[in-house]
PDB file of N, CA and C in Angstrom:
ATOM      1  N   UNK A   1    -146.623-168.497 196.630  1.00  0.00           N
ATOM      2  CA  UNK A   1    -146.115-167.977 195.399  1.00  0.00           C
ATOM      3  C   UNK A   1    -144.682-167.492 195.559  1.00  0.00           C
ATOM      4  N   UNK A   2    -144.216-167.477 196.630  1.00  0.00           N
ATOM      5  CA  UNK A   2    -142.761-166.901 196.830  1.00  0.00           C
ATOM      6  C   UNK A   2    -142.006-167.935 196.632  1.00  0.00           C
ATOM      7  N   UNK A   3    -142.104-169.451 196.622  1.00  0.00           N
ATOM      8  CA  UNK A   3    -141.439-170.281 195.767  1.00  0.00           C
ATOM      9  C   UNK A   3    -141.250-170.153 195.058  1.00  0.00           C
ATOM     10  N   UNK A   4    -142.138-169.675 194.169  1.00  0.00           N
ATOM     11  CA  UNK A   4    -141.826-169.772 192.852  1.00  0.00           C
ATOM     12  C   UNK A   4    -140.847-168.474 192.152  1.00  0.00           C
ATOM     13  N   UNK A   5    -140.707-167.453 193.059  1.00  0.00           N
ATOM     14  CA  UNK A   5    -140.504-166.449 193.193  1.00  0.00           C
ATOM     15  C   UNK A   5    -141.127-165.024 192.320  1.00  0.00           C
ATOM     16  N   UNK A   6    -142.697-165.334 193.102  1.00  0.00           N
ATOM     17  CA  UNK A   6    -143.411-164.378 192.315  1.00  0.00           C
ATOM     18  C   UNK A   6    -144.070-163.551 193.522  1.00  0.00           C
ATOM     19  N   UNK A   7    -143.924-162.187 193.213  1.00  0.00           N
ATOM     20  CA  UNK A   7    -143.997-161.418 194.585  1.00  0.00           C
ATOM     21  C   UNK A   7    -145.460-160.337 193.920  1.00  0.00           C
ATOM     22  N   UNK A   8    -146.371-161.301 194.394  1.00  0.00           N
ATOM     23  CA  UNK A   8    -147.804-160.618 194.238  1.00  0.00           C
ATOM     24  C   UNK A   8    -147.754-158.822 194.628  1.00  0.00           C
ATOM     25  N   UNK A   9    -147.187-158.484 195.808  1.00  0.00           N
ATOM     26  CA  UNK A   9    -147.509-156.959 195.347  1.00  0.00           C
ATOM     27  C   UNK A   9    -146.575-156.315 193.914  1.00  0.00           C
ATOM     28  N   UNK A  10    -145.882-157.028 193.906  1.00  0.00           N
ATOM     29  CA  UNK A  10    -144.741-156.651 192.594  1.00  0.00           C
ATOM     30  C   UNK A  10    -145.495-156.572 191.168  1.00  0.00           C
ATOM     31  N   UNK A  11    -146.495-157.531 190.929  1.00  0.00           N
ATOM     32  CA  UNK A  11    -147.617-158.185 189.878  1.00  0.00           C
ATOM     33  C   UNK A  11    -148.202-157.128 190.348  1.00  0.00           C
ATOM     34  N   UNK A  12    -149.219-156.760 191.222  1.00  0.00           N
ATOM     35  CA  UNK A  12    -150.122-155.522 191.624  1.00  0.00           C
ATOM     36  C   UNK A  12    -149.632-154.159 191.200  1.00  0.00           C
ATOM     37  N   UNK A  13    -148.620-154.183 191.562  1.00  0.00           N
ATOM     38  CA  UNK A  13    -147.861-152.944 191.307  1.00  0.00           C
ATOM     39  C   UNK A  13    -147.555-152.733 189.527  1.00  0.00           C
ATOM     40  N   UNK A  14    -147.133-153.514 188.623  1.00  0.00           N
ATOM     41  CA  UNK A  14    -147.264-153.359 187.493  1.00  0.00           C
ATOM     42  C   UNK A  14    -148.218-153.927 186.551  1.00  0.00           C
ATOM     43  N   UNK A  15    -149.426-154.424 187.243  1.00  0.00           N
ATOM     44  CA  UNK A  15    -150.468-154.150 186.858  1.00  0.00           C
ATOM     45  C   UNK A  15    -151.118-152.494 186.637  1.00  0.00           C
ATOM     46  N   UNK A  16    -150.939-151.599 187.231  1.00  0.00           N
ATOM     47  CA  UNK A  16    -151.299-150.769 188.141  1.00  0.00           C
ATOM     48  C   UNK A  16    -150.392-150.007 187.033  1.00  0.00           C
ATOM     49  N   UNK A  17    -149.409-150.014 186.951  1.00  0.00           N
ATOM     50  CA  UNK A  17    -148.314-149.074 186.042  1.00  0.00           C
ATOM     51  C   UNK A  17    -148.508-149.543 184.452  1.00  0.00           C
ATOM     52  N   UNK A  18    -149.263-150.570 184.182  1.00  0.00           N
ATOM     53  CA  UNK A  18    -149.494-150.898 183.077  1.00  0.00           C
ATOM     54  C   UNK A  18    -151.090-150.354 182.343  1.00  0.00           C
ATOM     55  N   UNK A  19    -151.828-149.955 183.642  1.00  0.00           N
ATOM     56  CA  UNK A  19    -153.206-149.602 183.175  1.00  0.00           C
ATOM     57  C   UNK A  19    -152.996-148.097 183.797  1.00  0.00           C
ATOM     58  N   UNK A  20    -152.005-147.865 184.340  1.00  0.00           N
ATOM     59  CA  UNK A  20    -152.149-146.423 184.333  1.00  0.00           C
ATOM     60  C   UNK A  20    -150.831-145.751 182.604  1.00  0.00           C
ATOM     61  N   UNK A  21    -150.093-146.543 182.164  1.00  0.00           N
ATOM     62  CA  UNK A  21    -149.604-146.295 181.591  1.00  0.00           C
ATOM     63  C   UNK A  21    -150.482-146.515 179.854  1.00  0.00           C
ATOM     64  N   UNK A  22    -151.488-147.259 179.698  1.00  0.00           N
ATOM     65  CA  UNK A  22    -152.411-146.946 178.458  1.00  0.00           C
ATOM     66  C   UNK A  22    -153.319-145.902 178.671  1.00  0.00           C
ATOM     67  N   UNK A  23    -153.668-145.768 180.428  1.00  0.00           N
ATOM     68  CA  UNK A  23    -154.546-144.312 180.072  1.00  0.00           C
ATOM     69  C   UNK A  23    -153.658-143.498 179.715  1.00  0.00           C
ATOM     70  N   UNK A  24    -152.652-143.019 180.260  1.00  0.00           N
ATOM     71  CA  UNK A  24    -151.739-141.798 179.734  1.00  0.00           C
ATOM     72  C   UNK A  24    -151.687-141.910 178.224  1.00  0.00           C
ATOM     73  N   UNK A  25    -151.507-143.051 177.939  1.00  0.00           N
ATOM     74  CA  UNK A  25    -150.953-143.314 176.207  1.00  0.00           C
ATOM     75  C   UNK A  25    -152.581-142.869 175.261  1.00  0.00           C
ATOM     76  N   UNK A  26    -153.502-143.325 176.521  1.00  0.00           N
ATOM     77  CA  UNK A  26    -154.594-143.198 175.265  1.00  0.00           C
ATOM     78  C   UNK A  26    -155.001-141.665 175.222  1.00  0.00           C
ATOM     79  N   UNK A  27    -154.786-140.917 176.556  1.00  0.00           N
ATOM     80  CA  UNK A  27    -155.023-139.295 176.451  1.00  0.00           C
ATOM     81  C   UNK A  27    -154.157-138.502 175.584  1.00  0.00           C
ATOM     82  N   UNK A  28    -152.898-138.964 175.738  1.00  0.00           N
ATOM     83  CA  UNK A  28    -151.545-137.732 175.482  1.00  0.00           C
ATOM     84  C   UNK A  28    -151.577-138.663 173.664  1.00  0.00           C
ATOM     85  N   UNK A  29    -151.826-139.800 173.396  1.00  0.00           N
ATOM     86  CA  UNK A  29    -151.414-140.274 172.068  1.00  0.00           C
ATOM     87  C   UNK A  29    -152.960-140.581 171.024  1.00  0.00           C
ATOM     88  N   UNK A  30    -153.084-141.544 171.759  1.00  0.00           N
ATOM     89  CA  UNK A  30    -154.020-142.159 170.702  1.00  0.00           C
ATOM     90  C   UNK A  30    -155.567-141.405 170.434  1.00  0.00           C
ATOM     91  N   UNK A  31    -156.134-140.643 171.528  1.00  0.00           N
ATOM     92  CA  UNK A  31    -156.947-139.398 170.865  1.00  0.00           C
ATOM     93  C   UNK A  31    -156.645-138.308 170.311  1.00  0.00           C
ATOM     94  N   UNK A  32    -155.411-137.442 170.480  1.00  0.00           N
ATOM     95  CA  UNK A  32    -155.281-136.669 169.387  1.00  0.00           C
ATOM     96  C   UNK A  32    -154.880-137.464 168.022  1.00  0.00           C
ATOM     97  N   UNK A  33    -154.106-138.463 167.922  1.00  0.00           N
ATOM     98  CA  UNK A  33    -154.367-139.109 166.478  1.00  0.00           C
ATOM     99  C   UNK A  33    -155.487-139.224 166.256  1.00  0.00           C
ATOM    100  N   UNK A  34    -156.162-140.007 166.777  1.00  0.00           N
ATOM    101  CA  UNK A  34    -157.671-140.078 166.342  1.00  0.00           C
ATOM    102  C   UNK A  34    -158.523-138.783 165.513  1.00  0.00           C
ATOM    103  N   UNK A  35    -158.302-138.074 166.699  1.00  0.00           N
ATOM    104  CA  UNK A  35    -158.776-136.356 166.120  1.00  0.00           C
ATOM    105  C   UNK A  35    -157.791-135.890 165.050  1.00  0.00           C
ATOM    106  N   UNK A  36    -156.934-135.885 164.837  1.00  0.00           N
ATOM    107  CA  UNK A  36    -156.650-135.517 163.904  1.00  0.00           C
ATOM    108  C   UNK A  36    -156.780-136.564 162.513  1.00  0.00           C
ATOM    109  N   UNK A  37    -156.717-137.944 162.894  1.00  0.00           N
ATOM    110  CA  UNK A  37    -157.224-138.761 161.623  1.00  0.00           C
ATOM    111  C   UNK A  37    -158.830-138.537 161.259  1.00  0.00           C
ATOM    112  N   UNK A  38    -159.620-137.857 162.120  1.00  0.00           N
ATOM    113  CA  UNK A  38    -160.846-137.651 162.008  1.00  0.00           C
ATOM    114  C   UNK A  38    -160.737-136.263 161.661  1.00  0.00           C
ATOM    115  N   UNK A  39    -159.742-135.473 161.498  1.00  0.00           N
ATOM    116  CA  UNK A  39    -160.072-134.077 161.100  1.00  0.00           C
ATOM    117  C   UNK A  39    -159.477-134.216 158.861  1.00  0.00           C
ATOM    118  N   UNK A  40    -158.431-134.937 159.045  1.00  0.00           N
ATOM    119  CA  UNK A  40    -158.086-135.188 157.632  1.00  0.00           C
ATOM    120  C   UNK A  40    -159.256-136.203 157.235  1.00  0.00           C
ATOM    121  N   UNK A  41    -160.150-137.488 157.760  1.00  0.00           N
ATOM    122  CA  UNK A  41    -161.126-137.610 156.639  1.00  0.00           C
ATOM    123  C   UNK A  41    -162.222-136.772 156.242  1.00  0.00           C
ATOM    124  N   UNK A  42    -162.485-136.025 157.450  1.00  0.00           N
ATOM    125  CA  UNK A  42    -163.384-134.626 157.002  1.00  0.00           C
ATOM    126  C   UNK A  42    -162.816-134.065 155.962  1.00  0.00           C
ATOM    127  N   UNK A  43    -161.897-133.613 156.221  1.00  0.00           N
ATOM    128  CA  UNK A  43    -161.036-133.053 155.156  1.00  0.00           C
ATOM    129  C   UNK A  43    -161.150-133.165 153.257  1.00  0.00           C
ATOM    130  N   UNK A  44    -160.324-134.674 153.767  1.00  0.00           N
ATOM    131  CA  UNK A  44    -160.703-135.129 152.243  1.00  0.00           C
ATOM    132  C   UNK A  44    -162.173-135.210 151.495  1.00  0.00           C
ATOM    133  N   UNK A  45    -162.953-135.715 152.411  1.00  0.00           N
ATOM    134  CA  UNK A  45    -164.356-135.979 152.235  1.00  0.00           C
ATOM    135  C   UNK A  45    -165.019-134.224 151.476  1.00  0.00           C
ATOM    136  N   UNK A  46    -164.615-133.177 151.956  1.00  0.00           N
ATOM    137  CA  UNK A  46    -164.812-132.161 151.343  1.00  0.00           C
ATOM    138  C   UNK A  46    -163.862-131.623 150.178  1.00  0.00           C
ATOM    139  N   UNK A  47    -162.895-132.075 150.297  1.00  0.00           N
ATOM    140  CA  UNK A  47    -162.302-131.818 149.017  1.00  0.00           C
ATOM    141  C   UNK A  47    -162.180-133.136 148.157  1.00  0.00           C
ATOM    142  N   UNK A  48    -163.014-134.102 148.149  1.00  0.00           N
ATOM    143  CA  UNK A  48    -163.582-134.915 146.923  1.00  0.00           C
ATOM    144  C   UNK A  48    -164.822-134.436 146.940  1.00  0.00           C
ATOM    145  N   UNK A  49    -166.040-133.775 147.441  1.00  0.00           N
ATOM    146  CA  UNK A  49    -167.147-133.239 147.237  1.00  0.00           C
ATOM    147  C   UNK A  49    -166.898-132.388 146.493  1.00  0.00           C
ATOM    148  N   UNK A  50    -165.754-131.439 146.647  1.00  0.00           N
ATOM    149  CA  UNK A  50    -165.772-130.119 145.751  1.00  0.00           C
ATOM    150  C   UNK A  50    -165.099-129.973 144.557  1.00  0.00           C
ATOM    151  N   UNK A  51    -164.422-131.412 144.235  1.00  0.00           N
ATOM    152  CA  UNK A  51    -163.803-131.907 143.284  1.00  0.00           C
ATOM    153  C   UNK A  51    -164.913-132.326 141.984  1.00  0.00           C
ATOM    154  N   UNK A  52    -165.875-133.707 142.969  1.00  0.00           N
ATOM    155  CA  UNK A  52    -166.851-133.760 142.247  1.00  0.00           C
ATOM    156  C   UNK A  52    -168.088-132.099 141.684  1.00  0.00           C
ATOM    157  N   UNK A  53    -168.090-131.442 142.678  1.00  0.00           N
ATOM    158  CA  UNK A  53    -168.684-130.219 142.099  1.00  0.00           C
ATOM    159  C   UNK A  53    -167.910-129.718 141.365  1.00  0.00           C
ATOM    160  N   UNK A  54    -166.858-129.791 140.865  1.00  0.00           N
ATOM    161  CA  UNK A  54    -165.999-128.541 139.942  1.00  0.00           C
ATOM    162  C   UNK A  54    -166.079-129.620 138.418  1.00  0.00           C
ATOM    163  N   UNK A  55    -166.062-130.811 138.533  1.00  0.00           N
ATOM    164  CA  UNK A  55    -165.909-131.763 137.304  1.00  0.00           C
ATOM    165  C   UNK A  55    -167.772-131.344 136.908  1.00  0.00           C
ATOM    166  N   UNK A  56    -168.883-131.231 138.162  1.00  0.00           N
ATOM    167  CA  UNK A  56    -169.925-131.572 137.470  1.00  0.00           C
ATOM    168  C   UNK A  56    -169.882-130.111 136.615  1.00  0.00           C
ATOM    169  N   UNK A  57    -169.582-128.809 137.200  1.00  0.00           N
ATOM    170  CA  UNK A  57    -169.461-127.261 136.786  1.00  0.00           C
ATOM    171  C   UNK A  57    -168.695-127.324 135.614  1.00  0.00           C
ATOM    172  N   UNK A  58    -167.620-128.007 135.751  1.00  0.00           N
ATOM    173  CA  UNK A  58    -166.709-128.290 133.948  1.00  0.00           C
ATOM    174  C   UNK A  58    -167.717-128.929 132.975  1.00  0.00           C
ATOM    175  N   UNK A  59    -168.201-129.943 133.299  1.00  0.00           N
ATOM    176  CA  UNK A  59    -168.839-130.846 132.359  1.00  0.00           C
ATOM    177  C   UNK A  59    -169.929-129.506 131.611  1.00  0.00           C
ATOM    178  N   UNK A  60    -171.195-128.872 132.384  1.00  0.00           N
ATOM    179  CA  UNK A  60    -171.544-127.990 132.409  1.00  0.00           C
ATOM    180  C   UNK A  60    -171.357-127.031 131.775  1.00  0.00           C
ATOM    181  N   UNK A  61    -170.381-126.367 131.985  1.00  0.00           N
ATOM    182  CA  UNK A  61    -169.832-125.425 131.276  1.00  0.00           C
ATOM    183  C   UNK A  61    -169.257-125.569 129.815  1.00  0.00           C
ATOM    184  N   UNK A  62    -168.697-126.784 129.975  1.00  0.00           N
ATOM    185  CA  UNK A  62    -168.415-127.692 128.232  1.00  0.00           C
ATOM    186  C   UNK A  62    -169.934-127.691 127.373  1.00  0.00           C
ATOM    187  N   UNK A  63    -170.316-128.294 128.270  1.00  0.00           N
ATOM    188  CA  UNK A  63    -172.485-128.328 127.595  1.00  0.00           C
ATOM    189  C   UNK A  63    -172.493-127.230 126.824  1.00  0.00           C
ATOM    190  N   UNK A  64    -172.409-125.811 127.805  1.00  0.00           N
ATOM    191  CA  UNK A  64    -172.785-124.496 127.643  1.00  0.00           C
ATOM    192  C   UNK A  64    -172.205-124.083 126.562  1.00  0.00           C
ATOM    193  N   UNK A  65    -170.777-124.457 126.258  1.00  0.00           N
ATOM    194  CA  UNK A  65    -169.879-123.728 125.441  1.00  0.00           C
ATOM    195  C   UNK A  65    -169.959-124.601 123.773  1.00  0.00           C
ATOM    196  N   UNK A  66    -170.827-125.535 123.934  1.00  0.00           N
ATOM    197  CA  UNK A  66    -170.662-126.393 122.316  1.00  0.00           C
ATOM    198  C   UNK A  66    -172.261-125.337 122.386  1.00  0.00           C
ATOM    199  N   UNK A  67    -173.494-125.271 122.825  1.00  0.00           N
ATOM    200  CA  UNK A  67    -174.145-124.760 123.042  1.00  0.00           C
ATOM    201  C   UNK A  67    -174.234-123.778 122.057  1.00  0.00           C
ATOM    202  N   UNK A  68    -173.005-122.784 123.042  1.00  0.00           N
ATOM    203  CA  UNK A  68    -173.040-121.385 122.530  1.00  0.00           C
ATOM    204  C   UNK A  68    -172.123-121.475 120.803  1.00  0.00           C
ATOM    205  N   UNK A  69    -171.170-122.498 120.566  1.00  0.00           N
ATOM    206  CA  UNK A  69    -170.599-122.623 119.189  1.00  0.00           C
ATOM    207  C   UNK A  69    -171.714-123.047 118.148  1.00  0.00           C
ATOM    208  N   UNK A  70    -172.490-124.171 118.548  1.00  0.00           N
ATOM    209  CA  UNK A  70    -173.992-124.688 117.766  1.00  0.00           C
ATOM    210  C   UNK A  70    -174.812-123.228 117.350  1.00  0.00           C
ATOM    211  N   UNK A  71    -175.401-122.636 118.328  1.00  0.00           N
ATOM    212  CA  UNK A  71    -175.778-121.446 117.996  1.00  0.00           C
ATOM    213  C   UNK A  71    -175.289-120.358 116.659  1.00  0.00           C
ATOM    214  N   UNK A  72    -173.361-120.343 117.467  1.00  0.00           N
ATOM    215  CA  UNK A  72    -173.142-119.200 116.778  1.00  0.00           C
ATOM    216  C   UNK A  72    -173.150-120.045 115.164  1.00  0.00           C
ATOM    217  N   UNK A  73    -172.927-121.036 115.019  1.00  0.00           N
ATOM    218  CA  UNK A  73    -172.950-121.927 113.938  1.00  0.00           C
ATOM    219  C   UNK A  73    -173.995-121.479 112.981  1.00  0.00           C
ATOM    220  N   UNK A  74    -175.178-121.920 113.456  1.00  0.00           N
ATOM    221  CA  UNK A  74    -176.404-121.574 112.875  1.00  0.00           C
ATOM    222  C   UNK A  74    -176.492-120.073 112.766  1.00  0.00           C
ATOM    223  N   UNK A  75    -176.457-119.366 113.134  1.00  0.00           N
ATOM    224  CA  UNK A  75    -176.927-117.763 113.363  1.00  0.00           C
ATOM    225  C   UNK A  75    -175.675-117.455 111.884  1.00  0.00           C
ATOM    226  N   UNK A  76    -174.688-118.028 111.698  1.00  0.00           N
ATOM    227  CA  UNK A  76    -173.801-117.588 111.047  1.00  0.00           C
ATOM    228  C   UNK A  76    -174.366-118.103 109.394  1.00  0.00           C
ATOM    229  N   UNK A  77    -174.487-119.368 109.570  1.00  0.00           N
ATOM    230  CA  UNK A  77    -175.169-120.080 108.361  1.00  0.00           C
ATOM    231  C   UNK A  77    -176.402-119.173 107.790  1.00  0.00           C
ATOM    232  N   UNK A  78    -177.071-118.958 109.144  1.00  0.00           N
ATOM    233  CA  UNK A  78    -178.563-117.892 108.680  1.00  0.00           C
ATOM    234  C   UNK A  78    -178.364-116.562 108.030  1.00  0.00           C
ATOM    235  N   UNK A  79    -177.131-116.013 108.562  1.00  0.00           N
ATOM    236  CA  UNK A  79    -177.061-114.640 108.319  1.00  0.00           C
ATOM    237  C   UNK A  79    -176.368-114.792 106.873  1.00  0.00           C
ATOM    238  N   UNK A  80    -175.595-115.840 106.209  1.00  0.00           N
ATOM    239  CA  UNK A  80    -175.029-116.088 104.941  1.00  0.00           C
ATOM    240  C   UNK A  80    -176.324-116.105 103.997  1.00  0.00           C
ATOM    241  N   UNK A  81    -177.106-117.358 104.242  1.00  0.00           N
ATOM    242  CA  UNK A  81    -178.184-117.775 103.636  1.00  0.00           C
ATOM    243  C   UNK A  81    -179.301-116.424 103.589  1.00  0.00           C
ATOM    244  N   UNK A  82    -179.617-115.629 104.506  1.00  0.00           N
ATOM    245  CA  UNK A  82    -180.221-114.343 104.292  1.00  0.00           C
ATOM    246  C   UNK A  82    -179.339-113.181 103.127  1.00  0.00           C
ATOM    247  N   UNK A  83    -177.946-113.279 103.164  1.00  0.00           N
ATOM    248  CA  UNK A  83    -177.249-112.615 102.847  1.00  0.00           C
ATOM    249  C   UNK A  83    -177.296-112.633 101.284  1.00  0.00           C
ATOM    250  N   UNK A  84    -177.164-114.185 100.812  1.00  0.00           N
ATOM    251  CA  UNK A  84    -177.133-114.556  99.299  1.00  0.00           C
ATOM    252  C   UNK A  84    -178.423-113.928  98.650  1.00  0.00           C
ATOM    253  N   UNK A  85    -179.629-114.449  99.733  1.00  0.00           N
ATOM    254  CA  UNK A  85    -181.162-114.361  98.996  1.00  0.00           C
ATOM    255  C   UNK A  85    -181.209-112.523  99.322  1.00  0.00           C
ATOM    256  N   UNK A  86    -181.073-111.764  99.453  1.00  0.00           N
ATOM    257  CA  UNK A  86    -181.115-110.916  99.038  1.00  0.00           C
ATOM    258  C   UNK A  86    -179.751-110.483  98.113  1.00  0.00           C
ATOM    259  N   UNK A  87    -178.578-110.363  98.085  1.00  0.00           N
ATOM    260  CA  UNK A  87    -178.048-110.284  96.726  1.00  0.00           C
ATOM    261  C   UNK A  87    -178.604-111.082  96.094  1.00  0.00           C
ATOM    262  N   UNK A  88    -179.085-111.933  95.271  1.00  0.00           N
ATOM    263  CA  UNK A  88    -179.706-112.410  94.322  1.00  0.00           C
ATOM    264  C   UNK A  88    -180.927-111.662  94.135  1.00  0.00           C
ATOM    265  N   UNK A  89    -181.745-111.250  95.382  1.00  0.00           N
ATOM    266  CA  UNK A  89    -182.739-110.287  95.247  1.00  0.00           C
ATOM    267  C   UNK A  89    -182.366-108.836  94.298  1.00  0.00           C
ATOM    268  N   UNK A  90    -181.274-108.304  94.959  1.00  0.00           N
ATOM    269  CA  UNK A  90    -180.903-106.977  94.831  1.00  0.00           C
ATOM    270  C   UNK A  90    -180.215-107.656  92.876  1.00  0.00           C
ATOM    271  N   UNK A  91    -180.074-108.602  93.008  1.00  0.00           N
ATOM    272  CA  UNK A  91    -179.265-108.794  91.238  1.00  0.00           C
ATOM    273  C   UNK A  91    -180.538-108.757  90.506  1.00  0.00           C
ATOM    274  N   UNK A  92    -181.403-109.677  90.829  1.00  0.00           N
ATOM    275  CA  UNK A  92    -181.938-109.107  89.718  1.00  0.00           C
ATOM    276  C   UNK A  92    -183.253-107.996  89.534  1.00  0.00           C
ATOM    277  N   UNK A  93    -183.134-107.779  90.821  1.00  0.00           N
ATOM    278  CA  UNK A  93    -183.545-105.933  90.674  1.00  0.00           C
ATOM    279  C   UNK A  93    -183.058-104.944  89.588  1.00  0.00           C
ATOM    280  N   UNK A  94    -181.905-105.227  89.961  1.00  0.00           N
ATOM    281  CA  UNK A  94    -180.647-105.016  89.411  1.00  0.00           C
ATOM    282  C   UNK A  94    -181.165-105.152  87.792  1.00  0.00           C
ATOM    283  N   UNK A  95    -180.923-106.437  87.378  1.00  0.00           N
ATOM    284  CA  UNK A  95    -181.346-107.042  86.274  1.00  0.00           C
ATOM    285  C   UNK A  95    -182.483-106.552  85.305  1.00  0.00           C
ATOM    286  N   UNK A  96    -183.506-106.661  86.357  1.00  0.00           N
ATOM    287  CA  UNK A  96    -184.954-106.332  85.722  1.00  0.00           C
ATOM    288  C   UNK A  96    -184.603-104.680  85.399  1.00  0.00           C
ATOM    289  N   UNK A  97    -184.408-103.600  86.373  1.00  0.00           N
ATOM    290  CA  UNK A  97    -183.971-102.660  85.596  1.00  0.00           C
ATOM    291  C   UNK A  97    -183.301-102.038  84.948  1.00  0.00           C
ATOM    292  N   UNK A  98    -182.320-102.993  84.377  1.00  0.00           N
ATOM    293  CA  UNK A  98    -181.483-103.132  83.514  1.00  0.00           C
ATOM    294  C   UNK A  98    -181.950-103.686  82.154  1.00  0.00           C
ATOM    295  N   UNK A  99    -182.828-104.392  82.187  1.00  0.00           N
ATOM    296  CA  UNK A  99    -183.530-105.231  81.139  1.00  0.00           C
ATOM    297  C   UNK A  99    -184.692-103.997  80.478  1.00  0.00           C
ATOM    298  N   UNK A 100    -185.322-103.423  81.877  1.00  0.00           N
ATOM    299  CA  UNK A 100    -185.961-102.337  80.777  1.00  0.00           C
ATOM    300  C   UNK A 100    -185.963-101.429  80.472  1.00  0.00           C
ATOM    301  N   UNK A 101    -184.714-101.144  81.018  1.00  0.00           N
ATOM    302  CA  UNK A 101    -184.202 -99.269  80.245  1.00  0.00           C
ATOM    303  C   UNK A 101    -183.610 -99.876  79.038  1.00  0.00           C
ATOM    304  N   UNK A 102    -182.670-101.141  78.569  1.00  0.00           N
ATOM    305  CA  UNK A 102    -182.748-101.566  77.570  1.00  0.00           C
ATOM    306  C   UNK A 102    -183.411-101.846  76.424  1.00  0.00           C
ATOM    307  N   UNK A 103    -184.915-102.001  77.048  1.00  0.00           N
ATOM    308  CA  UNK A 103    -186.551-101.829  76.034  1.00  0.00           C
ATOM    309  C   UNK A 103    -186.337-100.450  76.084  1.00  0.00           C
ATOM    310  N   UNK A 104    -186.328 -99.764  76.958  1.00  0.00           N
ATOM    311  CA  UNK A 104    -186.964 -98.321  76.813  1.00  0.00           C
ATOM    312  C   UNK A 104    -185.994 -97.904  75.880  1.00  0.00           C
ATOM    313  N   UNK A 105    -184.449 -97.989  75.626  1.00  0.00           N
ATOM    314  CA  UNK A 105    -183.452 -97.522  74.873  1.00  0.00           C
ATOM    315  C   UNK A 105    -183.483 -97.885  73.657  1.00  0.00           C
ATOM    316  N   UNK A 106    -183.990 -99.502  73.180  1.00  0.00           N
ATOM    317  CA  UNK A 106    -184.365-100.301  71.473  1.00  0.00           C
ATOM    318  C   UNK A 106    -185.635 -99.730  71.225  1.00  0.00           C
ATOM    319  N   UNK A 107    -186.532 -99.776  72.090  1.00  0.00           N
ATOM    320  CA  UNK A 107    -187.656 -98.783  72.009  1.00  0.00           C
ATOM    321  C   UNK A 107    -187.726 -97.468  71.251  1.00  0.00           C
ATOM    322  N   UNK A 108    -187.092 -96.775  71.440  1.00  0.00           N
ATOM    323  CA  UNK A 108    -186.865 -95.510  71.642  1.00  0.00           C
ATOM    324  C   UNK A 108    -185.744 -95.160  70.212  1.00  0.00           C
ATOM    325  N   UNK A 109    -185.111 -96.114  70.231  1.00  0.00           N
ATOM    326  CA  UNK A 109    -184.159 -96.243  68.837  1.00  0.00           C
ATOM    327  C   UNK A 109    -185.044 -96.708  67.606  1.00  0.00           C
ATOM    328  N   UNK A 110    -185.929 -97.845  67.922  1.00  0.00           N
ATOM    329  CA  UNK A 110    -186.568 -97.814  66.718  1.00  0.00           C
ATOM    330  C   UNK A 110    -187.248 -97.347  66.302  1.00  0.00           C
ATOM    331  N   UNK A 111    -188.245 -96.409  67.399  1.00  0.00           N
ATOM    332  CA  UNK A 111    -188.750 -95.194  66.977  1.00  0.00           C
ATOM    333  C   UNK A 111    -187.866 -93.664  66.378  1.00  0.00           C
ATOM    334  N   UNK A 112    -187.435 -93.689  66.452  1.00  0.00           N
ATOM    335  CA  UNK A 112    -186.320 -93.007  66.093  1.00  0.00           C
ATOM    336  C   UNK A 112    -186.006 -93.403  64.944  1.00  0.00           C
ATOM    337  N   UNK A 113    -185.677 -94.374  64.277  1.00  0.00           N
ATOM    338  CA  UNK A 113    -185.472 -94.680  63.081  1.00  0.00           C
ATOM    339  C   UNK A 113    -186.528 -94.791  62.456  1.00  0.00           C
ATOM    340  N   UNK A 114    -188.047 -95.547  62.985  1.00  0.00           N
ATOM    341  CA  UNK A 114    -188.861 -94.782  62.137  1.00  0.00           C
ATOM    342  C   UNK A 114    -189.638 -93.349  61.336  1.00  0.00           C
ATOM    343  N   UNK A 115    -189.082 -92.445  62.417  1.00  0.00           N
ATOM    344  CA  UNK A 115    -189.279 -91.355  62.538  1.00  0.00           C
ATOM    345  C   UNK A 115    -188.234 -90.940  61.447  1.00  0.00           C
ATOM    346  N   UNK A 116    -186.804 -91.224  61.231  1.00  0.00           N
ATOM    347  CA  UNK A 116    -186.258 -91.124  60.274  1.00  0.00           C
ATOM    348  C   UNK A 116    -186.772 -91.375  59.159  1.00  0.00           C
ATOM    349  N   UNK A 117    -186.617 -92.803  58.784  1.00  0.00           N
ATOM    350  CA  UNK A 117    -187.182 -93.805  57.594  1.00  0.00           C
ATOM    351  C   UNK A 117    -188.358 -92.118  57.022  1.00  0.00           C
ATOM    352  N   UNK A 118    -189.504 -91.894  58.088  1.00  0.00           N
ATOM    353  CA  UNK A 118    -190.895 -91.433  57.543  1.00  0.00           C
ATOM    354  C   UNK A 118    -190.248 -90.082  57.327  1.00  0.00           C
ATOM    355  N   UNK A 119    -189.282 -89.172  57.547  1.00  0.00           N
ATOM    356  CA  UNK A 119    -188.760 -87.792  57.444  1.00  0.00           C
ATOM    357  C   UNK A 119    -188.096 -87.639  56.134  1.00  0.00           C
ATOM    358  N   UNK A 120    -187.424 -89.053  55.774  1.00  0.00           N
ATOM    359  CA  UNK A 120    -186.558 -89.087  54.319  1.00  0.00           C
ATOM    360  C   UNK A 120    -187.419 -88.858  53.163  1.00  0.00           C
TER     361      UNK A 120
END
């Protein structure tokens, strides 16, 4: 091989500097990338979990809040609709004793005028 001018311990020798030079590269480089590319997909992986939990807690909470407007909706409608049927109650309470102190008053007048009429 020295014809050709290839000097086998020379090949040995950077063989040797070539596999000692990827272990160095793979200790000092390519596992802390690793670890740290494995610490950011953890990463993300929990903050799209807690993303998806905060959209499902919004959605949720939207539910809750037409919920609580439906409610106050109705409760408001009810308390109107209770509100009318008794003023209409209280009117013609109202009404009815109004209607018969009006008898009791033509009542009371036309006796009165008969009582006249029979005194003349």
């Amino acid at each position: 091989m020295e014809k050709l001018g290839i000097d086998p311990l020379l090949i040995a020798v950077q063989i040797i500097n070539f596999v000692l030079l990827l272990i160095i590269l793979r200790k000092v480089l390519y596992k802390p990338i690793l670890t740290t590319m494995a610490n950011r997909q953890k990463e993300l992986a929990e903050i799209e979990k807690k993303s998806v939990e905060v959209d499902r807690a919004l959605s949720d909470l939207k539910k809750r809040e037409k919920e609580i407007l439906t409610n106050a909706q109705n409760e408001k409608r009810d308390l109107i609709l209770a509100a009318k049927r008794d003023a209409e109650a209280e009117r013609k309470k109202i009404l009815d004793k109004a209607n018969n102190q009006a008898k009791e008053i033509l009542s009371g007048t036309r006796a009165q005028i008969e009582r006249d009429k029979k005194a003349k």
